[in-house]
PDB file of N, CA and C in Angstrom:
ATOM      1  N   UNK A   1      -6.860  17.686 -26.549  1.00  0.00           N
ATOM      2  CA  UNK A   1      -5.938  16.738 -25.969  1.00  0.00           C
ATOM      3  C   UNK A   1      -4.838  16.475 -26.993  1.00  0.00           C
ATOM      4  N   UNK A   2      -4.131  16.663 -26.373  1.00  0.00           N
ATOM      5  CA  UNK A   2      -2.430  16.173 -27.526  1.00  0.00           C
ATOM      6  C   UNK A   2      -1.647  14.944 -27.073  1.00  0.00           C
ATOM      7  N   UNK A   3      -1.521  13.829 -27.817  1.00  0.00           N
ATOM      8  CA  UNK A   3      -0.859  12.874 -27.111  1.00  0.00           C
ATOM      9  C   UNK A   3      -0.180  12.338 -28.050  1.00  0.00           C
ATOM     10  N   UNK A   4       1.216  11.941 -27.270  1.00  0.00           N
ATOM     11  CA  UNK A   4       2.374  11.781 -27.825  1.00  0.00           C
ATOM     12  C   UNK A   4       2.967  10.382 -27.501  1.00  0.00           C
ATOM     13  N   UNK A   5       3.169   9.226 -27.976  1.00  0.00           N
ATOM     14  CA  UNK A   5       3.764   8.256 -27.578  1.00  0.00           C
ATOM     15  C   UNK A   5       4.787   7.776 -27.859  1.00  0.00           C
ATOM     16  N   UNK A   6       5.898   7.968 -27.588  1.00  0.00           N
ATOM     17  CA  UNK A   6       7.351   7.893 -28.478  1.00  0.00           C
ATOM     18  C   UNK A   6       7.539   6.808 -28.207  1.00  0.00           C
ATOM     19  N   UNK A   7       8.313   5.868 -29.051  1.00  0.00           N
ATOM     20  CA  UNK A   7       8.493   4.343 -29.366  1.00  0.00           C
ATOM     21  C   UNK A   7      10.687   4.133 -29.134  1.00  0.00           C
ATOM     22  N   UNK A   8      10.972   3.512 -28.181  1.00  0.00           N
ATOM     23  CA  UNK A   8      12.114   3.846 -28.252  1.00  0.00           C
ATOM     24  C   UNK A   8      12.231   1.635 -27.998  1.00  0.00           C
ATOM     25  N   UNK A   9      13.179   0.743 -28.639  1.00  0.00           N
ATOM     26  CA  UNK A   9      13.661  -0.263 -28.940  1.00  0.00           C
ATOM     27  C   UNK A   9      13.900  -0.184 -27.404  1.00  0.00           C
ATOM     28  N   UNK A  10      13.074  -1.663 -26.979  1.00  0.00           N
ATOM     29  CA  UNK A  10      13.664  -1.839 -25.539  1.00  0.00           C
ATOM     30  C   UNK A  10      13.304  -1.355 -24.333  1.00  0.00           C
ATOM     31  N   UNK A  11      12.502  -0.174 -24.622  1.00  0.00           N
ATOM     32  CA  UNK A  11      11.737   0.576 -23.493  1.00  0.00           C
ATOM     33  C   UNK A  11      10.542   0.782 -23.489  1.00  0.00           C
ATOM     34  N   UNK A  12      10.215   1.053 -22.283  1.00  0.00           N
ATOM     35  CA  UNK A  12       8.260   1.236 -22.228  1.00  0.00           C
ATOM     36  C   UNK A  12       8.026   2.120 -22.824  1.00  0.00           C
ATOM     37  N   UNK A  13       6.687   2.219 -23.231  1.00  0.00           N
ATOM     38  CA  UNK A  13       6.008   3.982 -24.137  1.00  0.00           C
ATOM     39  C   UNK A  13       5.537   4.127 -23.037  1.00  0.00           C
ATOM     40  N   UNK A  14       6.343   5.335 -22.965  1.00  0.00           N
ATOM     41  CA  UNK A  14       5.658   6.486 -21.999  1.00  0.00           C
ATOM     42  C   UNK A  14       4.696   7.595 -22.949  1.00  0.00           C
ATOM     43  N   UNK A  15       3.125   7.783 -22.101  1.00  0.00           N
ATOM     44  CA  UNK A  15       2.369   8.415 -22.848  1.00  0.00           C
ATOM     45  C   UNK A  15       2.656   9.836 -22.038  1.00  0.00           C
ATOM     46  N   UNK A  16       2.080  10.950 -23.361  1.00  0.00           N
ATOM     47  CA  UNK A  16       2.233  12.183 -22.483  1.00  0.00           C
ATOM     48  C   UNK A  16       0.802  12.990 -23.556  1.00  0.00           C
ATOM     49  N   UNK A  17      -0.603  13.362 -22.034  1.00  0.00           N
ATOM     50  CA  UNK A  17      -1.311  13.721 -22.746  1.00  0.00           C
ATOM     51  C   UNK A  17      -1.388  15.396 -22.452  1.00  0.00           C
ATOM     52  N   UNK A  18      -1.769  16.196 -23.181  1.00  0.00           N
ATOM     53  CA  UNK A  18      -1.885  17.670 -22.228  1.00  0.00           C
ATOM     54  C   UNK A  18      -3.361  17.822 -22.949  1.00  0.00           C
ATOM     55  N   UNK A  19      -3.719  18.129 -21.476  1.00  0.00           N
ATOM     56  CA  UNK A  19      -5.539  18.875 -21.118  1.00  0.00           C
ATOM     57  C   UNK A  19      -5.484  20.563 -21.285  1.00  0.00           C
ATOM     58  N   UNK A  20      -6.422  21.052 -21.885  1.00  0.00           N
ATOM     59  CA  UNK A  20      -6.579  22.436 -21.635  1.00  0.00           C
ATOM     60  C   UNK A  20      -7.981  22.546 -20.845  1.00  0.00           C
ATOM     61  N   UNK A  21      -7.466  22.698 -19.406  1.00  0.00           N
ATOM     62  CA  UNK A  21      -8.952  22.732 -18.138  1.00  0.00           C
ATOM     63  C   UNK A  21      -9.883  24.307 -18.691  1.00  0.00           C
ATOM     64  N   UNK A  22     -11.205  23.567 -18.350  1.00  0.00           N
ATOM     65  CA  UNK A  22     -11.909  24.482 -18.402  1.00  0.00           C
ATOM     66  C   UNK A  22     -11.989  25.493 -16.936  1.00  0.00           C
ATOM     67  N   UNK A  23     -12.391  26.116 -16.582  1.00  0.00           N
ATOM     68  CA  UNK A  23     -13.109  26.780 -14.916  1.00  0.00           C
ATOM     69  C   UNK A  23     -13.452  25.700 -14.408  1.00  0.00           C
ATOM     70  N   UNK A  24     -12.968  24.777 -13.370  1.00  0.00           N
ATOM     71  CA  UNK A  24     -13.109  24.298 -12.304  1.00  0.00           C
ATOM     72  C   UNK A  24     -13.670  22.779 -12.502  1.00  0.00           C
ATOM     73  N   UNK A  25     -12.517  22.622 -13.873  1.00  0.00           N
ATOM     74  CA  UNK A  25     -12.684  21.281 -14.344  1.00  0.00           C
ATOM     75  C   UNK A  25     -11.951  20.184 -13.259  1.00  0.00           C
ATOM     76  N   UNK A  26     -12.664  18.918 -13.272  1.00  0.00           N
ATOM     77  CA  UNK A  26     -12.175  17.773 -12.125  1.00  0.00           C
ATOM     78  C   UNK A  26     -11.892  16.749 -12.901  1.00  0.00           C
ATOM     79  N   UNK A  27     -12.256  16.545 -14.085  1.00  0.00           N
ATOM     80  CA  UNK A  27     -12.543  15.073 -14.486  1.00  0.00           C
ATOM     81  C   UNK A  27     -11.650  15.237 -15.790  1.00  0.00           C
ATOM     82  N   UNK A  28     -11.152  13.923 -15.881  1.00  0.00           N
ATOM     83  CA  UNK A  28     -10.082  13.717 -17.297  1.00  0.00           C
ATOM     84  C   UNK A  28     -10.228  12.314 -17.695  1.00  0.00           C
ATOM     85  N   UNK A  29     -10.114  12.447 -19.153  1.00  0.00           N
ATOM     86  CA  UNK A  29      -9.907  10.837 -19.254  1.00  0.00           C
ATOM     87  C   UNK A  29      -8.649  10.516 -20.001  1.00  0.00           C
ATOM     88  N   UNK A  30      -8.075   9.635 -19.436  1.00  0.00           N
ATOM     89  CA  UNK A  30      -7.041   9.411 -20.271  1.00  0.00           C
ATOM     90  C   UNK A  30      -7.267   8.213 -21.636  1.00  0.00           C
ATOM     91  N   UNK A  31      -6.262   8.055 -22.513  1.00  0.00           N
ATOM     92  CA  UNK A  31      -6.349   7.574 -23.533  1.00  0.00           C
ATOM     93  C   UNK A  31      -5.692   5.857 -22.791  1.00  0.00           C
ATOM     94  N   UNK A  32      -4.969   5.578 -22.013  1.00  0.00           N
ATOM     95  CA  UNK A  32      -4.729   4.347 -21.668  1.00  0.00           C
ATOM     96  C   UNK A  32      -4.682   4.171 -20.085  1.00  0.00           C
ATOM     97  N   UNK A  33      -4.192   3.176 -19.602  1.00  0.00           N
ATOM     98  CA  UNK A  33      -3.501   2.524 -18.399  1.00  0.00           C
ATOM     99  C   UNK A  33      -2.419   2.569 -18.191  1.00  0.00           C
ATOM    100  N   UNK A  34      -1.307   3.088 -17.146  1.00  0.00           N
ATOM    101  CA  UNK A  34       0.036   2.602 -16.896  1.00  0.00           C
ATOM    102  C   UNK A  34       0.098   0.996 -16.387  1.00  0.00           C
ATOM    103  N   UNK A  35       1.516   0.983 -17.028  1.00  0.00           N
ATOM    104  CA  UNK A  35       1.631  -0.288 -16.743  1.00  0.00           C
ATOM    105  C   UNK A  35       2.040  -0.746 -14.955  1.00  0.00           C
ATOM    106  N   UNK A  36       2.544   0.333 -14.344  1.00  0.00           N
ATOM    107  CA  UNK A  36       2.777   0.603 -12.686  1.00  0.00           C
ATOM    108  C   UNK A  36       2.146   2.193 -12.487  1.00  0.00           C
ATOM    109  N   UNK A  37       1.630   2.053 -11.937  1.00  0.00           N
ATOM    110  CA  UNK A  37       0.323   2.829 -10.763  1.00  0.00           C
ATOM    111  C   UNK A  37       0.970   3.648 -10.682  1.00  0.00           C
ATOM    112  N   UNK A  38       2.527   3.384 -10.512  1.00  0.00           N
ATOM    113  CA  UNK A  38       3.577   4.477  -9.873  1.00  0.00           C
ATOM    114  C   UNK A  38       4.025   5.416 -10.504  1.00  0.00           C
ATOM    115  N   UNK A  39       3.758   5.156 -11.916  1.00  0.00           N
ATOM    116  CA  UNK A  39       4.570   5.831 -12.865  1.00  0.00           C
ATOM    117  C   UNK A  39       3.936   6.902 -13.575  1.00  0.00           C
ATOM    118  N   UNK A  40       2.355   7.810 -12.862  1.00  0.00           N
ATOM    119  CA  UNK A  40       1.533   8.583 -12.978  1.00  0.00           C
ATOM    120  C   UNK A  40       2.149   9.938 -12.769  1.00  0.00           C
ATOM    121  N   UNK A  41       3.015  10.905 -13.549  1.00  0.00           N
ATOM    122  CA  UNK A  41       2.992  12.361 -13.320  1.00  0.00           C
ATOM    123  C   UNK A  41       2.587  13.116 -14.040  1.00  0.00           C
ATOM    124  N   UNK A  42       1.977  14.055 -13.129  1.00  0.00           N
ATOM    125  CA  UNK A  42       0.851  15.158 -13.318  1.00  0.00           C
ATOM    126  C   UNK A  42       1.200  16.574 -13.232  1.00  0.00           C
ATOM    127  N   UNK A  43       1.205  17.265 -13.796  1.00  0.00           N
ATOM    128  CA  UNK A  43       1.648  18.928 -13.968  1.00  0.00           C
ATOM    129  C   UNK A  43       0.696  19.690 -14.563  1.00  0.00           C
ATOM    130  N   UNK A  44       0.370  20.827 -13.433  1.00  0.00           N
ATOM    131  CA  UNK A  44      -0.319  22.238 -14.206  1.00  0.00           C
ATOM    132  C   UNK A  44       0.602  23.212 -14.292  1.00  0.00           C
ATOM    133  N   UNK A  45       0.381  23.774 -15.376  1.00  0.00           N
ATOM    134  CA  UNK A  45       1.327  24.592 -15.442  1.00  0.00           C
ATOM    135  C   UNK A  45       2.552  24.368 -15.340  1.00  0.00           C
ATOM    136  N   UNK A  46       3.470  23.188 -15.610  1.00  0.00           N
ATOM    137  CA  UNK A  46       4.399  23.201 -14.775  1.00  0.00           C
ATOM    138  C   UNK A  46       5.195  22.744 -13.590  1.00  0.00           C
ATOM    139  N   UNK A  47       3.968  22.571 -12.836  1.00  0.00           N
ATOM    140  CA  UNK A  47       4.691  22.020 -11.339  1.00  0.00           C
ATOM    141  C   UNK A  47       3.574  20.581 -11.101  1.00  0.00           C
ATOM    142  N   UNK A  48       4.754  19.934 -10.711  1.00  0.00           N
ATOM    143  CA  UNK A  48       4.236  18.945 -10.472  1.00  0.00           C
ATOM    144  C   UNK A  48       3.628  18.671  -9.151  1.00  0.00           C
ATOM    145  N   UNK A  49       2.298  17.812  -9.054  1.00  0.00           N
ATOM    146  CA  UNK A  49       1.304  17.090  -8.329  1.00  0.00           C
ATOM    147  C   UNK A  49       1.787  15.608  -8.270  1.00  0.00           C
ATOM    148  N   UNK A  50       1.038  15.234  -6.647  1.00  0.00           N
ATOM    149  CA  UNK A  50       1.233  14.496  -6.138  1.00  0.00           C
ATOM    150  C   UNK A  50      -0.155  13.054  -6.366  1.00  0.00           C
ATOM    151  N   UNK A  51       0.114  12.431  -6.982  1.00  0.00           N
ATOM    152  CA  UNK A  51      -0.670  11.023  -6.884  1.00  0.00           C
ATOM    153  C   UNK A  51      -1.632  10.922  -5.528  1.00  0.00           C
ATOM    154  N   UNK A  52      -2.500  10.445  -5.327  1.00  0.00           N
ATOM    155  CA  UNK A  52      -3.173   9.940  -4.355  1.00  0.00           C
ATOM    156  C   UNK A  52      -3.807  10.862  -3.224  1.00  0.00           C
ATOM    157  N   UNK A  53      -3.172  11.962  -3.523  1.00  0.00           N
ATOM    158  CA  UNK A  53      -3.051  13.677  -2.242  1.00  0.00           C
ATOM    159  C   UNK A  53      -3.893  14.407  -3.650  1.00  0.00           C
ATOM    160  N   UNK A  54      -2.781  14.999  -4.966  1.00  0.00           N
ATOM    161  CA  UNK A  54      -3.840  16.283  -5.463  1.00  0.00           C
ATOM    162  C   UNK A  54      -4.573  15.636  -6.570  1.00  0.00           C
ATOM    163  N   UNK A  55      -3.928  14.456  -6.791  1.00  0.00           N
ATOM    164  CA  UNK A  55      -5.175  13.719  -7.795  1.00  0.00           C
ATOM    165  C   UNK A  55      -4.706  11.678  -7.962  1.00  0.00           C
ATOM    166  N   UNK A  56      -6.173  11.828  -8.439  1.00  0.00           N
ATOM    167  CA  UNK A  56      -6.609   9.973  -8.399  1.00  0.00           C
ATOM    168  C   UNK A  56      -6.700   9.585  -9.954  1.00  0.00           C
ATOM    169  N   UNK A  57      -6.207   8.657  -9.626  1.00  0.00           N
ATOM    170  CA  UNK A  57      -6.398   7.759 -11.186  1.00  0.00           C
ATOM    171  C   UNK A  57      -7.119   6.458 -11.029  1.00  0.00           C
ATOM    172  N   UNK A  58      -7.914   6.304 -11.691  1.00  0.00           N
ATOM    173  CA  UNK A  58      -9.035   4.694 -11.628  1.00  0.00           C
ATOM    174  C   UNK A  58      -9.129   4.104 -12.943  1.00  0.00           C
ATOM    175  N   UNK A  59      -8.152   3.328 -13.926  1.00  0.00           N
ATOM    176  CA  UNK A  59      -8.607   3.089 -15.151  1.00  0.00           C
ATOM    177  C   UNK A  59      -8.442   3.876 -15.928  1.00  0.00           C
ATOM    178  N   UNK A  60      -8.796   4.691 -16.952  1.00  0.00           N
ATOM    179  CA  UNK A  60      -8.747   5.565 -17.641  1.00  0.00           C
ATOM    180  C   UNK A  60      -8.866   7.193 -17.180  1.00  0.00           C
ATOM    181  N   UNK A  61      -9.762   6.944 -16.160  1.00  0.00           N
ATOM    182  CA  UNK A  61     -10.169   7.834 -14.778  1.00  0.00           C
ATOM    183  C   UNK A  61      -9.570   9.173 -14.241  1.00  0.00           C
ATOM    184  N   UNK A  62      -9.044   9.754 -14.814  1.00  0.00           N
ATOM    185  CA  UNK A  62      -7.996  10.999 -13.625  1.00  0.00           C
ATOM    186  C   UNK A  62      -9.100  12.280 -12.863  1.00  0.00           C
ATOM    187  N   UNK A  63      -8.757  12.025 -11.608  1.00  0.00           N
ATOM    188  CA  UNK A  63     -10.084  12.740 -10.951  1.00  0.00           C
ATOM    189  C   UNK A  63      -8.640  14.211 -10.263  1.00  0.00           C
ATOM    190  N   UNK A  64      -8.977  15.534 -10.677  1.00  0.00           N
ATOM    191  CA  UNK A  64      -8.009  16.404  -9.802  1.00  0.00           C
ATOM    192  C   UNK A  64      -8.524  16.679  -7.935  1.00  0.00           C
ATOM    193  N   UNK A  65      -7.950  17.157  -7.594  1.00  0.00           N
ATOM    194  CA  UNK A  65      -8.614  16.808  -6.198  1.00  0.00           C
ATOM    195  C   UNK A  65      -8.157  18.410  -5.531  1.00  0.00           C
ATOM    196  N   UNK A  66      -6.968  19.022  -6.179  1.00  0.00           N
ATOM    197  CA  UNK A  66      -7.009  20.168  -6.045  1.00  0.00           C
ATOM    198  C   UNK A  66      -5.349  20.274  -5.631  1.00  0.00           C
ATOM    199  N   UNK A  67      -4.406  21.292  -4.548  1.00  0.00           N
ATOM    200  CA  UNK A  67      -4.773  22.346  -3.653  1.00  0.00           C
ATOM    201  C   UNK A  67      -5.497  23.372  -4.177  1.00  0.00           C
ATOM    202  N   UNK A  68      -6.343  23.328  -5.480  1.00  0.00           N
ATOM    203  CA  UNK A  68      -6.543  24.838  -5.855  1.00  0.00           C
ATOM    204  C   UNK A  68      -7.672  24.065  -6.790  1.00  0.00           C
ATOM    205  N   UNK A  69      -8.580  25.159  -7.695  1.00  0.00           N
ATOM    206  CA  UNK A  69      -9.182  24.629  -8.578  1.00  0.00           C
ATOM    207  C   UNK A  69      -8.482  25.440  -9.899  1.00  0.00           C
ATOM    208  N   UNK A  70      -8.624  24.418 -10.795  1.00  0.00           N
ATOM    209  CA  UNK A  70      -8.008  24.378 -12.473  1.00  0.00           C
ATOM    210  C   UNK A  70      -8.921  25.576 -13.065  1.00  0.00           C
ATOM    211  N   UNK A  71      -8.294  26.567 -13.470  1.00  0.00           N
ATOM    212  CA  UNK A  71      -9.180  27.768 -14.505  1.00  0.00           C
ATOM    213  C   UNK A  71      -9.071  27.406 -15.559  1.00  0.00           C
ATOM    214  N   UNK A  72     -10.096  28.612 -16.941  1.00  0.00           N
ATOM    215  CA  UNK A  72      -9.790  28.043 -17.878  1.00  0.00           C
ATOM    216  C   UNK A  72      -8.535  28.301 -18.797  1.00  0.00           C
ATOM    217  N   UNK A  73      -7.858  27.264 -19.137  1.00  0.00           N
ATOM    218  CA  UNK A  73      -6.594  27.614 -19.849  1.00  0.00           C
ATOM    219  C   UNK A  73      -5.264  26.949 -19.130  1.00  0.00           C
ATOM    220  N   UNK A  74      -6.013  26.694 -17.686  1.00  0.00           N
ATOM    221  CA  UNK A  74      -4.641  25.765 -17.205  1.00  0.00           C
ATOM    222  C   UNK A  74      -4.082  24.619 -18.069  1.00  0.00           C
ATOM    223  N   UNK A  75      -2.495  24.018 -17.900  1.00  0.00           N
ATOM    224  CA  UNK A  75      -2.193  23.676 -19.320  1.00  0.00           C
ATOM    225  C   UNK A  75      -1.707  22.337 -18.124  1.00  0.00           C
ATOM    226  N   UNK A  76      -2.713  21.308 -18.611  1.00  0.00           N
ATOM    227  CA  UNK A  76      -2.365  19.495 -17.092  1.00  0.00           C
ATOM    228  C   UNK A  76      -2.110  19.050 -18.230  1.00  0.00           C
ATOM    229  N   UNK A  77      -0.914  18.449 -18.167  1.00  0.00           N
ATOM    230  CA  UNK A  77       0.117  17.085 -18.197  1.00  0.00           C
ATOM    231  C   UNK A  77       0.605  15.958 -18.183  1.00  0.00           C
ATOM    232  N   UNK A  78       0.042  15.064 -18.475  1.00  0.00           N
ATOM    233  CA  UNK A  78       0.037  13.861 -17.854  1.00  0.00           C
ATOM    234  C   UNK A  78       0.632  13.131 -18.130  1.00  0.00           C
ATOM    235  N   UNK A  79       1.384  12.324 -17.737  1.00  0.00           N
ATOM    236  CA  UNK A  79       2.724  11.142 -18.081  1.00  0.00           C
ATOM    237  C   UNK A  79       2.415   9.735 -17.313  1.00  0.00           C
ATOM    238  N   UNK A  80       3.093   8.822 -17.878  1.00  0.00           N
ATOM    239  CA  UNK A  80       2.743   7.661 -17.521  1.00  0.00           C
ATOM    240  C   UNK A  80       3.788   6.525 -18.299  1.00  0.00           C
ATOM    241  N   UNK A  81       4.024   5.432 -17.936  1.00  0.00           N
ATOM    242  CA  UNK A  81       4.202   4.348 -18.271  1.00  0.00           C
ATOM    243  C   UNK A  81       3.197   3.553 -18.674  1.00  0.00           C
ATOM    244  N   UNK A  82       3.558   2.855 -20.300  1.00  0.00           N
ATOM    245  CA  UNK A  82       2.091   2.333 -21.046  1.00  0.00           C
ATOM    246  C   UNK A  82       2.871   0.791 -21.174  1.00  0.00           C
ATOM    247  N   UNK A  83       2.466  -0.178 -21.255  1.00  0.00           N
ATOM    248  CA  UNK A  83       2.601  -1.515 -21.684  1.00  0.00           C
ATOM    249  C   UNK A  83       2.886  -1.769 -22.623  1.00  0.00           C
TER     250      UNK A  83
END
Protein backbone atom coordinates (compact mmCIF):
# COMPACT_ATOMS: atom_id res chain seq x y z
CA UNK A 1 0.00 0.00 0.00
CA UNK A 2 1.43 3.50 -0.86
CA UNK A 3 -0.19 6.45 0.63
CA UNK A 4 0.24 9.85 -0.01
CA UNK A 5 -1.33 12.79 1.81
CA UNK A 6 -0.41 16.15 0.51
CA UNK A 7 -0.98 19.08 2.91
CA UNK A 8 -1.94 22.20 0.92
CA UNK A 9 -2.89 25.72 3.45
CA UNK A 10 -6.63 25.97 3.34
CA UNK A 11 -7.63 22.77 1.77
CA UNK A 12 -8.76 19.29 2.65
CA UNK A 13 -6.06 16.30 2.52
CA UNK A 14 -7.00 14.37 0.00
CA UNK A 15 -5.67 10.75 0.63
CA UNK A 16 -4.46 8.64 -2.27
CA UNK A 17 -3.84 4.91 -1.43
CA UNK A 18 -2.73 2.31 -4.30
CA UNK A 19 -3.51 -1.57 -3.67
CA UNK A 20 -1.65 -4.19 -5.60
CA UNK A 21 -4.87 -6.92 -5.89
CA UNK A 22 -4.12 -10.26 -5.53
CA UNK A 23 -6.44 -13.03 -7.94
CA UNK A 24 -9.83 -12.19 -7.07
CA UNK A 25 -9.18 -9.95 -4.25
CA UNK A 26 -12.60 -8.09 -2.72
CA UNK A 27 -11.59 -6.62 0.41
CA UNK A 28 -9.42 -3.38 1.19
CA UNK A 29 -8.81 -1.43 4.01
CA UNK A 30 -8.26 1.89 3.94
CA UNK A 31 -6.00 3.96 6.20
CA UNK A 32 -8.91 6.67 7.05
CA UNK A 33 -12.54 8.09 6.52
CA UNK A 34 -13.63 10.78 3.99
CA UNK A 35 -14.84 13.58 5.26
CA UNK A 36 -18.08 13.41 2.43
CA UNK A 37 -19.09 9.88 1.33
CA UNK A 38 -18.99 11.63 -1.99
CA UNK A 39 -15.65 12.27 -2.41
CA UNK A 40 -14.63 8.31 -2.81
CA UNK A 41 -12.67 7.66 -6.31
CA UNK A 42 -11.67 4.42 -7.27
CA UNK A 43 -9.48 3.26 -10.29
CA UNK A 44 -8.04 -0.06 -11.64
CA UNK A 45 -5.84 0.33 -13.82
CA UNK A 46 -6.80 3.52 -14.68
CA UNK A 47 -10.39 3.80 -15.25
CA UNK A 48 -12.47 4.85 -13.02
CA UNK A 49 -15.38 2.98 -10.87
CA UNK A 50 -18.45 3.88 -9.71
CA UNK A 51 -19.33 4.19 -5.79
CA UNK A 52 -22.25 2.22 -4.60
CA UNK A 53 -22.63 0.05 -8.29
CA UNK A 54 -18.68 -1.42 -8.60
CA UNK A 55 -17.71 -0.83 -5.07
CA UNK A 56 -18.80 -0.02 -1.25
CA UNK A 57 -17.16 1.76 1.37
CA UNK A 58 -18.20 1.19 5.26
CA UNK A 59 -15.62 2.96 7.59
CA UNK A 60 -12.35 1.99 6.75
CA UNK A 61 -14.13 -0.85 4.71
CA UNK A 62 -13.72 -0.84 0.72
CA UNK A 63 -15.59 -3.94 -0.50
CA UNK A 64 -14.98 -4.26 -4.81
CA UNK A 65 -18.14 -5.58 -6.16
CA UNK A 66 -16.79 -5.98 -9.61
CA UNK A 67 -17.91 -5.62 -13.36
CA UNK A 68 -15.01 -8.02 -13.45
CA UNK A 69 -12.80 -9.68 -10.84
CA UNK A 70 -9.28 -7.91 -9.80
CA UNK A 71 -6.13 -10.30 -10.95
CA UNK A 72 -2.99 -10.40 -9.54
CA UNK A 73 -1.15 -7.16 -10.18
CA UNK A 74 -4.17 -5.00 -10.84
CA UNK A 75 -2.94 -1.52 -9.77
CA UNK A 76 -6.69 0.11 -7.38
CA UNK A 77 -6.50 3.62 -6.47
CA UNK A 78 -8.14 5.16 -4.13
CA UNK A 79 -8.86 8.85 -3.43
CA UNK A 80 -10.79 10.56 -1.03
CA UNK A 81 -11.37 13.62 0.97
CA UNK A 82 -9.82 13.34 4.68
CA UNK A 83 -10.78 15.85 7.55
Amino acid sequence: MDLNVPIVPGLPDWVKVVFIATNGQTSFTLPGVAEDPDSYLLTVNGIEYARNSDFLVSGTALTWLGPFLLKAGDRVLVAYCES
